[in-house]
Protein backbone atom coordinates (compact mmCIF):
# COMPACT_ATOMS: atom_id res chain seq x y z
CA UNK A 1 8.38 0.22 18.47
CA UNK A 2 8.04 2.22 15.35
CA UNK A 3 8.32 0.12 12.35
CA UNK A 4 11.62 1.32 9.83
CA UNK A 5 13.06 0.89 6.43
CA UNK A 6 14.99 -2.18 6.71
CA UNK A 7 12.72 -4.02 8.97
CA UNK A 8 10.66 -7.22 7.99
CA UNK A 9 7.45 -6.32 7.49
CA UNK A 10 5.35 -7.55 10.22
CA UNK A 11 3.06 -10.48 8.51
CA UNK A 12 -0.55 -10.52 8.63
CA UNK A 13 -3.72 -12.19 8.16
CA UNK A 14 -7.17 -9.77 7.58
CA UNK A 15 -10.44 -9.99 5.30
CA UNK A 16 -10.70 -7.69 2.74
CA UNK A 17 -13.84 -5.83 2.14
CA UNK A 18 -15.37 -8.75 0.22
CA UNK A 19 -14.39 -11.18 3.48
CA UNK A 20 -11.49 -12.67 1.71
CA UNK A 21 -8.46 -13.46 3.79
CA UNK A 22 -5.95 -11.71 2.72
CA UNK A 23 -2.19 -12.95 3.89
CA UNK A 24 0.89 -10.02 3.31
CA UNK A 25 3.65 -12.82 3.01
CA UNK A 26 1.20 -14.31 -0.17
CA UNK A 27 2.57 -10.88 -1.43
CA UNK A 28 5.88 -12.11 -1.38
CA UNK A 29 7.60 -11.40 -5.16
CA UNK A 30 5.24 -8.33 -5.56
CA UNK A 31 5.98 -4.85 -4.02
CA UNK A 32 3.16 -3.70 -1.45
CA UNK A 33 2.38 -0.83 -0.27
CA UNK A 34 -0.08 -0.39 3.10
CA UNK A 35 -2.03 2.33 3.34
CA UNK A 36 -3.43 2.62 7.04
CA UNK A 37 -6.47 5.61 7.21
CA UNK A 38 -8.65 6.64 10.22
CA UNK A 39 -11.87 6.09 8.73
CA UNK A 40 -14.38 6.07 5.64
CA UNK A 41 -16.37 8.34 4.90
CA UNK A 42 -14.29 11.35 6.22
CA UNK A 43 -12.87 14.07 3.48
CA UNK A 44 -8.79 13.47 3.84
CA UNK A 45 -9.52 9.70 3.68
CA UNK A 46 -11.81 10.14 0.85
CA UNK A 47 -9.35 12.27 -1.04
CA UNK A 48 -6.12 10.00 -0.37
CA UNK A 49 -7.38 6.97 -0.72
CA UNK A 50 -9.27 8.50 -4.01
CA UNK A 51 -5.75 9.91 -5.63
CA UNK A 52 -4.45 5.94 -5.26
CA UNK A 53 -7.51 5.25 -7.55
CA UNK A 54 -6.90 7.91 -9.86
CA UNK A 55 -3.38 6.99 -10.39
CA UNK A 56 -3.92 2.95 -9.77
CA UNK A 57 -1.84 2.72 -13.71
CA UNK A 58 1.10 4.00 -11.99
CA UNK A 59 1.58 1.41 -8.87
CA UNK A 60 0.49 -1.05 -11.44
CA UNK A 61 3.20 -0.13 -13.75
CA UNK A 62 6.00 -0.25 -10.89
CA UNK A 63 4.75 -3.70 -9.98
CA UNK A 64 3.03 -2.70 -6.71
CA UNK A 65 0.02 -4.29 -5.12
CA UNK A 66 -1.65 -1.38 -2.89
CA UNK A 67 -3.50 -2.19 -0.12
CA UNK A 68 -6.24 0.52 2.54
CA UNK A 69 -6.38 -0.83 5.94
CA UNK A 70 -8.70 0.48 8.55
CA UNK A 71 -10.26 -0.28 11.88
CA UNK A 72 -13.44 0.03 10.22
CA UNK A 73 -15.95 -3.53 9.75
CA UNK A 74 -15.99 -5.20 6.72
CA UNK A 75 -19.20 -3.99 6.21
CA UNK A 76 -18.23 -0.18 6.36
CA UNK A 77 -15.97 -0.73 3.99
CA UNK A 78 -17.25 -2.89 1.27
CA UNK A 79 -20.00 0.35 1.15
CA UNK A 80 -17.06 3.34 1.20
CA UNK A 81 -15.34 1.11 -1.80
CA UNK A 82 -18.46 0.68 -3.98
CA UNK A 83 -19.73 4.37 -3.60
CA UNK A 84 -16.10 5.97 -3.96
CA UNK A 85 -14.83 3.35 -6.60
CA UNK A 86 -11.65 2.05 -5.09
CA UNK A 87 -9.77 -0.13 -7.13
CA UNK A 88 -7.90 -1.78 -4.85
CA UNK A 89 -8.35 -3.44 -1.97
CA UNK A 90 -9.72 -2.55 2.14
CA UNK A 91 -8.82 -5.19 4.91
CA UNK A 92 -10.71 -4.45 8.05
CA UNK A 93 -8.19 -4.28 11.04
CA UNK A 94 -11.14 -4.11 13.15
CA UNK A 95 -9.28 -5.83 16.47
CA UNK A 96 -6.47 -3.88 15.65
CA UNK A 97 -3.64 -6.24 15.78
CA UNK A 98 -2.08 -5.17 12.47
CA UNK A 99 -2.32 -1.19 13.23
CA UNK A 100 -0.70 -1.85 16.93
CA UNK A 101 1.93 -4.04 14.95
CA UNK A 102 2.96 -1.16 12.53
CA UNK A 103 2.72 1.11 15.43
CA UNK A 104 -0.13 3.53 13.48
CA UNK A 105 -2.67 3.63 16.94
CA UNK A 106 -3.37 7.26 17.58
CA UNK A 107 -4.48 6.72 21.51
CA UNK A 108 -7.11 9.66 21.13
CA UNK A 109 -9.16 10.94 18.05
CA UNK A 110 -10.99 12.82 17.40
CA UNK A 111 -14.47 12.78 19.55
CA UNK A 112 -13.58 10.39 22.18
CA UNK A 113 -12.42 7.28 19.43
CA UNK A 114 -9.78 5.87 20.97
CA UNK A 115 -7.81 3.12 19.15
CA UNK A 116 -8.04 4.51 15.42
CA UNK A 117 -5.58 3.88 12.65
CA UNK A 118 -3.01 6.92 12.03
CA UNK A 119 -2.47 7.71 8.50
CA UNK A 120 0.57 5.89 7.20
CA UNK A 121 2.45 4.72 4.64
CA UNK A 122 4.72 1.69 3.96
CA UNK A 123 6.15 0.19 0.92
CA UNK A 124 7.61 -3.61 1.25
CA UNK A 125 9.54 -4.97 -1.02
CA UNK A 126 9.47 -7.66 -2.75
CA UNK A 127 11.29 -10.03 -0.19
CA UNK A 128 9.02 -8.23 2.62
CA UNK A 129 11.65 -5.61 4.24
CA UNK A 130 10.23 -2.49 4.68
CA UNK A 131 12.01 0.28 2.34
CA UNK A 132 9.52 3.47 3.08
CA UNK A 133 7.49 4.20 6.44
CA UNK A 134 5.62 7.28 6.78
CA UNK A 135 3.43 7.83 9.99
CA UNK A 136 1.43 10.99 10.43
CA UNK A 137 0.46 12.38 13.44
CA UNK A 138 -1.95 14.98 12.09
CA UNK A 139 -4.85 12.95 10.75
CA UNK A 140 -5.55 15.80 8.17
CA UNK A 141 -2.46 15.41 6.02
CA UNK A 142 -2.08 12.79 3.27
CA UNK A 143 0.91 10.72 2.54
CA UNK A 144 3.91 11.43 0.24
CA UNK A 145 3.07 9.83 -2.77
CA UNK A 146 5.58 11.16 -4.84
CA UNK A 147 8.16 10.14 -2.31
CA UNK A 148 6.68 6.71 -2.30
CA UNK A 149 6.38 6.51 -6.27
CA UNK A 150 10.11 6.76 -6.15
CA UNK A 151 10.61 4.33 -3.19
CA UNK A 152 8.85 1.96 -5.74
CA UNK A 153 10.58 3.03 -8.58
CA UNK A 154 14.59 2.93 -6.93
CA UNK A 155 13.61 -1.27 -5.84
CA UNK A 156 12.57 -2.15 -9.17
């Protein structure tokens, strides 16, 4: 069931990039927002996850902790984050539990990859309801960032 704004945020455990667990409830008291991408090392995933880099001041600035999640290994990504410079950071959803939980699986990719993260978008609030969900099913579109700038800016 597709996750909406007023839902609790479905909790999770995953290692980051660096192989630190990484608990959404420790979040609790921050804003979060999830961003859930196909893969590294592709061009639309390179250039959204890149424009959250870019404009890391702003999230930052309206007290949001911004997090990439992927079914990629930890391995995979701890390379993508050093060569593109993320400053933020990649949990490997590798088994997939948190993607199927948020309901972002596309059943079929691209060449026969079954089981990959769809490109979505959630902000969670500080008390960890969901205020902004955004899943795409076109792989080559980015999420609304302006809409989810002011998502963070109307629960401050």
């Amino acid at each position: 069931m597709a996750i909406q704004p007023g839902d609790q945020a479905p909790n999770f455990t995953l290692r980051d990039s660096e192989k630190n667990k990484v608990t959404l409830s420790d979040h609790q008291g921050k804003n979060v927002v999830l961003l859930f991408f196909p893969l590294a090392f592709t061009g639309t995933c390179t250039k959204e996850l890149c424009l959250v880099r870019d404009n890391h001041n702003i999230y930052d600035a309206l007290d949001a902790k911004v997090f990439g999640i992927s079914v990629d290994s930890l391995h995979a990504l701890d390379k993508y984050k050093k060569e593109q410079n993320l400053n933020f950071p990649l949990l490997s959803d590798f088994n997939r539990h948190v993607s199927t939980a948020y309901d972002t699986i596309y059943e079929h990719f691209f060449n026969d990859m079954d089981g990959v993260s769809k490109r979505s978008a959630f902000v969670i609030d500080k008390k960890g309801i969901v205020r902004y969900a955004e899943v795409l099913e076109n792989a080559l579109e980015i999420p609304d960032f302006d809409a989810i700038q002011e998502c963070l800016k109307e629960i401050n």
